[in-house]
PDB file of N, CA and C in Angstrom:
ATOM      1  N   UNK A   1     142.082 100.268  40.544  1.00  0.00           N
ATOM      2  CA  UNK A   1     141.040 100.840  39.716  1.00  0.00           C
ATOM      3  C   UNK A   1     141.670 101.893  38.806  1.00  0.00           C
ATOM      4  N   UNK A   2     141.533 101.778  37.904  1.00  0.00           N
ATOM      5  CA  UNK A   2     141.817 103.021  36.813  1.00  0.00           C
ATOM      6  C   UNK A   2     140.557 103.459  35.828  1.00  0.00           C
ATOM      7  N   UNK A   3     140.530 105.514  36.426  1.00  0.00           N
ATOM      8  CA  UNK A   3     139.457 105.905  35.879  1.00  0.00           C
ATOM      9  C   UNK A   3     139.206 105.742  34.292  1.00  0.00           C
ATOM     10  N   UNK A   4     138.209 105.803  33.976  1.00  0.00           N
ATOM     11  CA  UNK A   4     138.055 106.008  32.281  1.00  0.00           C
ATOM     12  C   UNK A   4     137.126 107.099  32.478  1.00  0.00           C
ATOM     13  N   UNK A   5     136.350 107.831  33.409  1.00  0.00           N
ATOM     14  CA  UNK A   5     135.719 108.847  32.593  1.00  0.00           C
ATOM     15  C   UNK A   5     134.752 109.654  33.842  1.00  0.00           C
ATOM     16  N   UNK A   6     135.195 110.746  33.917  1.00  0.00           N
ATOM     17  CA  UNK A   6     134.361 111.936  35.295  1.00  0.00           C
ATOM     18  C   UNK A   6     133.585 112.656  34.749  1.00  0.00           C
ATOM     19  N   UNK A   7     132.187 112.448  35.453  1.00  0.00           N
ATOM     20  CA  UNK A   7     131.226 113.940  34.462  1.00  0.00           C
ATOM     21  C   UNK A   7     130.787 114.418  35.580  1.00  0.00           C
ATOM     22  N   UNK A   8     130.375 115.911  35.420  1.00  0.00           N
ATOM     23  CA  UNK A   8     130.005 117.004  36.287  1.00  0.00           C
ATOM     24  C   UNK A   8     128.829 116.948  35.764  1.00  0.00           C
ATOM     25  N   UNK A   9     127.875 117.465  36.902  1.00  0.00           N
ATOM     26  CA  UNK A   9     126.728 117.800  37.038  1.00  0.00           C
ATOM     27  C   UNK A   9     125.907 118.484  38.003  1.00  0.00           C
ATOM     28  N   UNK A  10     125.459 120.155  37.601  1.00  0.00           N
ATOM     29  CA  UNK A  10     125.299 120.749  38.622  1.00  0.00           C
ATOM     30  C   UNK A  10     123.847 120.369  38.482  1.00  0.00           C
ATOM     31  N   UNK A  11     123.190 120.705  39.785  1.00  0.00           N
ATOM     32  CA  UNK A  11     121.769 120.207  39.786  1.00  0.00           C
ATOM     33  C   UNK A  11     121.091 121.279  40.806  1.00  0.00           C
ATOM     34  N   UNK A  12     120.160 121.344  41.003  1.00  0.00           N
ATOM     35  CA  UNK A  12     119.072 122.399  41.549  1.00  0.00           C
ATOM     36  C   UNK A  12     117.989 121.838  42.029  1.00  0.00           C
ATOM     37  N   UNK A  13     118.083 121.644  43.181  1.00  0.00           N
ATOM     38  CA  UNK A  13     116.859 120.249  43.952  1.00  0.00           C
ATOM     39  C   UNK A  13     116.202 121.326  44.295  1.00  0.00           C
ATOM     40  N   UNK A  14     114.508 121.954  44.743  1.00  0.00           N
ATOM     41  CA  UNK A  14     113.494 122.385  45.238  1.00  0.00           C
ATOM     42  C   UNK A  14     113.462 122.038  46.544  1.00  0.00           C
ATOM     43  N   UNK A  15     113.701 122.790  47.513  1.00  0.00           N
ATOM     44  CA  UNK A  15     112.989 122.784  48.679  1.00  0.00           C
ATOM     45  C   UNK A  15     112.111 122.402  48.978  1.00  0.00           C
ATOM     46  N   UNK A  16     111.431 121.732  49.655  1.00  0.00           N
ATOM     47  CA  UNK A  16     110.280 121.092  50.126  1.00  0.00           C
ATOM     48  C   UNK A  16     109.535 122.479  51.140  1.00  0.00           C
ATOM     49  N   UNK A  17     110.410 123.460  51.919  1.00  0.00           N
ATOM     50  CA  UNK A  17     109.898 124.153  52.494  1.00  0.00           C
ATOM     51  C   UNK A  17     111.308 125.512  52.369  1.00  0.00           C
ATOM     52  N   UNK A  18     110.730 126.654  51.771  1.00  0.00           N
ATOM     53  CA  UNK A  18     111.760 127.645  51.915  1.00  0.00           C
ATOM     54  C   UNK A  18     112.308 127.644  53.346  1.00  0.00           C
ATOM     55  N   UNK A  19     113.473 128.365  53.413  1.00  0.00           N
ATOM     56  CA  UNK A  19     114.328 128.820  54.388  1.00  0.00           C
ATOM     57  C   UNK A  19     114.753 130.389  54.075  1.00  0.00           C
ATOM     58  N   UNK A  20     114.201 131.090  55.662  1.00  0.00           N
ATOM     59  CA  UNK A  20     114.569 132.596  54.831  1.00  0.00           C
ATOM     60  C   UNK A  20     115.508 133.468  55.846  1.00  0.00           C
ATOM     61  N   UNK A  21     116.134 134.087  55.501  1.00  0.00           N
ATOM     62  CA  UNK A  21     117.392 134.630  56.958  1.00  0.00           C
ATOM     63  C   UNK A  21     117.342 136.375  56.272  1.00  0.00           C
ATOM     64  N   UNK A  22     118.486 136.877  56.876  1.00  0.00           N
ATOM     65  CA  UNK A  22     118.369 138.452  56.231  1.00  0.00           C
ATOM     66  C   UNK A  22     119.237 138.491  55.081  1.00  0.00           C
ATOM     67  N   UNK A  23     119.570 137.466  54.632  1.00  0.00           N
ATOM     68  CA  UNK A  23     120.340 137.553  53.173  1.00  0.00           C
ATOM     69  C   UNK A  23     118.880 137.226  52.148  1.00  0.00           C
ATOM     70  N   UNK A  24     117.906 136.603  52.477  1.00  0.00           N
ATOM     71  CA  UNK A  24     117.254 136.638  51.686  1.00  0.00           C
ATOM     72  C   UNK A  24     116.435 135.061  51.484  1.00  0.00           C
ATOM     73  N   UNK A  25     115.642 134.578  50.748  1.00  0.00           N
ATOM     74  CA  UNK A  25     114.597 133.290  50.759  1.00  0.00           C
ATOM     75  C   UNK A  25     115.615 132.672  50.049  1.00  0.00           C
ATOM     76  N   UNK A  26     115.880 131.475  50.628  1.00  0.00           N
ATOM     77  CA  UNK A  26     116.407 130.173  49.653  1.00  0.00           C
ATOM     78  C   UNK A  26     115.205 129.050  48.962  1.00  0.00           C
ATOM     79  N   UNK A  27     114.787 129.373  48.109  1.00  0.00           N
ATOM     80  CA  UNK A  27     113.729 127.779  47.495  1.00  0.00           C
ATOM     81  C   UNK A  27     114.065 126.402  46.994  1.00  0.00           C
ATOM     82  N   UNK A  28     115.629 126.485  46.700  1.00  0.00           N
ATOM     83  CA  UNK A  28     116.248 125.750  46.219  1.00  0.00           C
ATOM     84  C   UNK A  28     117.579 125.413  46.118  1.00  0.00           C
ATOM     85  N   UNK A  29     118.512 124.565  46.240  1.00  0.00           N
ATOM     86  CA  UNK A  29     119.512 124.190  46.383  1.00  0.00           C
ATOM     87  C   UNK A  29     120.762 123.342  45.058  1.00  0.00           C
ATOM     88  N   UNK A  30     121.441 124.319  45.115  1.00  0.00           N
ATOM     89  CA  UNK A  30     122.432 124.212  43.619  1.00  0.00           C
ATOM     90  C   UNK A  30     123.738 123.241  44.270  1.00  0.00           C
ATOM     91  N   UNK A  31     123.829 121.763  43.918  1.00  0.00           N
ATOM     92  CA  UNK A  31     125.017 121.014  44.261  1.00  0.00           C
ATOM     93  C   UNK A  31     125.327 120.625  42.860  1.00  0.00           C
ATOM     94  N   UNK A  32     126.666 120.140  43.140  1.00  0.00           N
ATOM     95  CA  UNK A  32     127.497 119.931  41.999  1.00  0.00           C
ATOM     96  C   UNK A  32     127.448 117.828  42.552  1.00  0.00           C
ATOM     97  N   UNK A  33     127.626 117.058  41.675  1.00  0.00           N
ATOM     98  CA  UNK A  33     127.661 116.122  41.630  1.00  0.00           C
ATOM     99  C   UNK A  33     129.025 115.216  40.915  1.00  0.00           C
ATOM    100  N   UNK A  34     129.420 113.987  41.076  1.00  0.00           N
ATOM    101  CA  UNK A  34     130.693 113.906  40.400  1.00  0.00           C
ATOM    102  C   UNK A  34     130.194 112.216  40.150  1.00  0.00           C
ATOM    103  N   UNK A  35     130.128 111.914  39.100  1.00  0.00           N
ATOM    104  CA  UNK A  35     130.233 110.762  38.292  1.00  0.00           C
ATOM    105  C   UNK A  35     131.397 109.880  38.196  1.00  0.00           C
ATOM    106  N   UNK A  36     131.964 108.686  38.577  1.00  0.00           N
ATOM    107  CA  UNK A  36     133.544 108.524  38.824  1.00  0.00           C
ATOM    108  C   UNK A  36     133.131 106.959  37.508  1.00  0.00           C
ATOM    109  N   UNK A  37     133.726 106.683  36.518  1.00  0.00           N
ATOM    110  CA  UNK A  37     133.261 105.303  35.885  1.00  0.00           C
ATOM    111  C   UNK A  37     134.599 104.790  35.294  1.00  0.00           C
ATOM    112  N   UNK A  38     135.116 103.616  36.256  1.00  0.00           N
ATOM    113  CA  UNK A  38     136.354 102.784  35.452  1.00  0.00           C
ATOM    114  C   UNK A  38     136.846 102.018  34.467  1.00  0.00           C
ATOM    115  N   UNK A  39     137.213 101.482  34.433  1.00  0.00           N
ATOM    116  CA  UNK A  39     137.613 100.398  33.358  1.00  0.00           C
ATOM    117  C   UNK A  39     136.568  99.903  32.608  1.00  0.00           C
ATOM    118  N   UNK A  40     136.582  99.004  34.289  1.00  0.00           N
ATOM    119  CA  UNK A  40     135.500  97.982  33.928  1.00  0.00           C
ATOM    120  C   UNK A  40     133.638  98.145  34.157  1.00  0.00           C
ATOM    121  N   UNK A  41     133.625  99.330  34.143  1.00  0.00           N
ATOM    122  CA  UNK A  41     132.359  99.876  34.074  1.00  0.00           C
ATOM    123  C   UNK A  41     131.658 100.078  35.239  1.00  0.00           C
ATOM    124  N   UNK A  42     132.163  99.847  36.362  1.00  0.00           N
ATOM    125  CA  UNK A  42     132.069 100.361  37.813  1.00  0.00           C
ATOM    126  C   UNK A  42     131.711 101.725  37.813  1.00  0.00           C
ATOM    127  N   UNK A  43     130.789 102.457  38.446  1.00  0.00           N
ATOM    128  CA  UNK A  43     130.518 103.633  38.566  1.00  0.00           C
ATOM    129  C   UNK A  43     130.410 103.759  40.075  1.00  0.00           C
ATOM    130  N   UNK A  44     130.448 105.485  40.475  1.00  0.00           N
ATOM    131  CA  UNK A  44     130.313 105.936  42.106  1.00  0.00           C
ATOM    132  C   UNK A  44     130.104 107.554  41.762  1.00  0.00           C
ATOM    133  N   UNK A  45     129.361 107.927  42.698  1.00  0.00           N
ATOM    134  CA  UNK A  45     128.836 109.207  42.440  1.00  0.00           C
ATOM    135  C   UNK A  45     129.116 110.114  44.314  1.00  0.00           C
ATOM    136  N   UNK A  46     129.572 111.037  43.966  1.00  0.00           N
ATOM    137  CA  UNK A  46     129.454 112.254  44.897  1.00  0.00           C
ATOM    138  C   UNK A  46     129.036 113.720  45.148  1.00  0.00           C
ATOM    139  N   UNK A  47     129.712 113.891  45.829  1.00  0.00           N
ATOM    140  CA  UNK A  47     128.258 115.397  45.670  1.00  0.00           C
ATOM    141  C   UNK A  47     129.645 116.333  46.712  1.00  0.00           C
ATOM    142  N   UNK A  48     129.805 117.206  45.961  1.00  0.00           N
ATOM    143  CA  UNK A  48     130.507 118.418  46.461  1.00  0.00           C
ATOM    144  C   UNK A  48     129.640 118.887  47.319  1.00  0.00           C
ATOM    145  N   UNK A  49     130.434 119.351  48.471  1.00  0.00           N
ATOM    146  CA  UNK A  49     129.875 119.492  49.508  1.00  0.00           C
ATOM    147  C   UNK A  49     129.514 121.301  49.981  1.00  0.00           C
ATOM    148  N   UNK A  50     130.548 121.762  48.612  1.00  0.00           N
ATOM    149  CA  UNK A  50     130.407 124.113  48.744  1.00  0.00           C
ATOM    150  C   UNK A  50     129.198 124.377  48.657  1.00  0.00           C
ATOM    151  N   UNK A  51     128.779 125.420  49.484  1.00  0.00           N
ATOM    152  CA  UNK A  51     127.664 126.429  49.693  1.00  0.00           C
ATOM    153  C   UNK A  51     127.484 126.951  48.060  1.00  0.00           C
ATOM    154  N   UNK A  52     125.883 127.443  48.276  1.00  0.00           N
ATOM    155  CA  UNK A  52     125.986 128.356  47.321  1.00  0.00           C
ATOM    156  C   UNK A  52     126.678 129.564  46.797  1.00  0.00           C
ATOM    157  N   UNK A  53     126.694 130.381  48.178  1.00  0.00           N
ATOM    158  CA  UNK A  53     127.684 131.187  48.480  1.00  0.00           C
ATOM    159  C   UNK A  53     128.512 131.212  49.091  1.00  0.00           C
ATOM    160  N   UNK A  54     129.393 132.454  49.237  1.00  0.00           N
ATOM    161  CA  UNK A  54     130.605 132.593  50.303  1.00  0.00           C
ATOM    162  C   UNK A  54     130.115 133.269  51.627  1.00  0.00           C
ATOM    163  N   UNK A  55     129.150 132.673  52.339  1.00  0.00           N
ATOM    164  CA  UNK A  55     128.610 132.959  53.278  1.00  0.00           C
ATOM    165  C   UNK A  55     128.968 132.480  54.710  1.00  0.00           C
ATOM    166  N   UNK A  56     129.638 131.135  54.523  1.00  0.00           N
ATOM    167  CA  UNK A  56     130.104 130.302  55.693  1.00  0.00           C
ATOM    168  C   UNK A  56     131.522 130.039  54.922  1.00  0.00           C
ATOM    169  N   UNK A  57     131.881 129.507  54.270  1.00  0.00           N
ATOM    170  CA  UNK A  57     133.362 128.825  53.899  1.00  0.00           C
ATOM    171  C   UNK A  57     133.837 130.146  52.324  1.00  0.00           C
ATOM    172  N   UNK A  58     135.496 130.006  51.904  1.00  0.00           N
ATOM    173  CA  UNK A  58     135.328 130.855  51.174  1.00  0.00           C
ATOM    174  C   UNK A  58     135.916 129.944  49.939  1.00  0.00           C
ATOM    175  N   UNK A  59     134.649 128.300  49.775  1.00  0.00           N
ATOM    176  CA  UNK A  59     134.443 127.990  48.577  1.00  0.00           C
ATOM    177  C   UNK A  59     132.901 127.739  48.625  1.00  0.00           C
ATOM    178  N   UNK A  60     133.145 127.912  47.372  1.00  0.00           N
ATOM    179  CA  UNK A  60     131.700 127.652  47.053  1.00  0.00           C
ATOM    180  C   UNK A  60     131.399 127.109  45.953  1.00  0.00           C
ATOM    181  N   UNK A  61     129.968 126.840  45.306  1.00  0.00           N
ATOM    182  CA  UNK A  61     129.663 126.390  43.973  1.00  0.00           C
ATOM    183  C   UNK A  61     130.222 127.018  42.992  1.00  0.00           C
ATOM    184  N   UNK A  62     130.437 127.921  42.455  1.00  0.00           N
ATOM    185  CA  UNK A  62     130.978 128.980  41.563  1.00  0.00           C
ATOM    186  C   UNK A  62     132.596 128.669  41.530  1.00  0.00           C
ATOM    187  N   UNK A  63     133.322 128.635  42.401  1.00  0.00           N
ATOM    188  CA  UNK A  63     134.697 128.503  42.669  1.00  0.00           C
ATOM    189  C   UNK A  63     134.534 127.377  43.120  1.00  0.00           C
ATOM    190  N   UNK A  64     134.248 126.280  43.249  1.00  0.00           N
ATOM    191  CA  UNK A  64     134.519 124.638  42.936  1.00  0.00           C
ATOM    192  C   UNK A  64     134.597 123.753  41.921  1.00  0.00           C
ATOM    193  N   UNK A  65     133.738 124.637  40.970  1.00  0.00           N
ATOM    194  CA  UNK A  65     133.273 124.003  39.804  1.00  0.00           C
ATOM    195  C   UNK A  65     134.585 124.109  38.766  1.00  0.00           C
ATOM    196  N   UNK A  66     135.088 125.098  38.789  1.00  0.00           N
ATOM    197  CA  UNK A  66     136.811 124.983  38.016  1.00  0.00           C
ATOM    198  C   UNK A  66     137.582 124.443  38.645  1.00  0.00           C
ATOM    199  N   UNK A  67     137.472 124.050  39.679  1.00  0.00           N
ATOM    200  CA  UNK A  67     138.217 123.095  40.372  1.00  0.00           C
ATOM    201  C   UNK A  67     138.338 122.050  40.167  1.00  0.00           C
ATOM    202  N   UNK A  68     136.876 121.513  40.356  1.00  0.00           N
ATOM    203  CA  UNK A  68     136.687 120.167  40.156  1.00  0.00           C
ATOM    204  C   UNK A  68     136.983 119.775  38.899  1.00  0.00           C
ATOM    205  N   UNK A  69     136.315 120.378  37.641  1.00  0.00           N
ATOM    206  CA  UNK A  69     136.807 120.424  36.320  1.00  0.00           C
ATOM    207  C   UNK A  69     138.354 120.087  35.871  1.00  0.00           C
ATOM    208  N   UNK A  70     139.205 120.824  36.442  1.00  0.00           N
ATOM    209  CA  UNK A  70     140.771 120.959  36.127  1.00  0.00           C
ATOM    210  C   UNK A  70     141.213 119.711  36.898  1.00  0.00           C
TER     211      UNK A  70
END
């Protein structure tokens, strides 16, 4: 397979039901997505898997996104 073309896409899905801890209410959820499309017009899609924050791991959406980019 040889790529022809990766697009990013951050996205912001709504909660169906908040989640609230002592950092504060989450309503919604920010993932990054990855578009993969080859040659021959084959496409596949993924989804970065970083937190919003640096709360559990020390990547996250913010510092993945130049990552993934580069």
């Amino acid at each position: 397979m040889i790529i022809q073309s990766i697009e990013l896409r951050e996205i912001r899905l709504p909660l169906i039901h908040f989640f609230e801890t002592s950092f504060g209410r989450t309503t919604e959820h920010r993932i990054i997505l990855a578009r993969v499309i080859d040659r021959d017009g084959a496409e596949g899609w993924g989804e970065c898997t970083a937190g919003e924050g640096p709360f559990y791991s020390e990547e996250w959406t913010e510092t993945a996104w130049p990552t993934l980019k580069d």
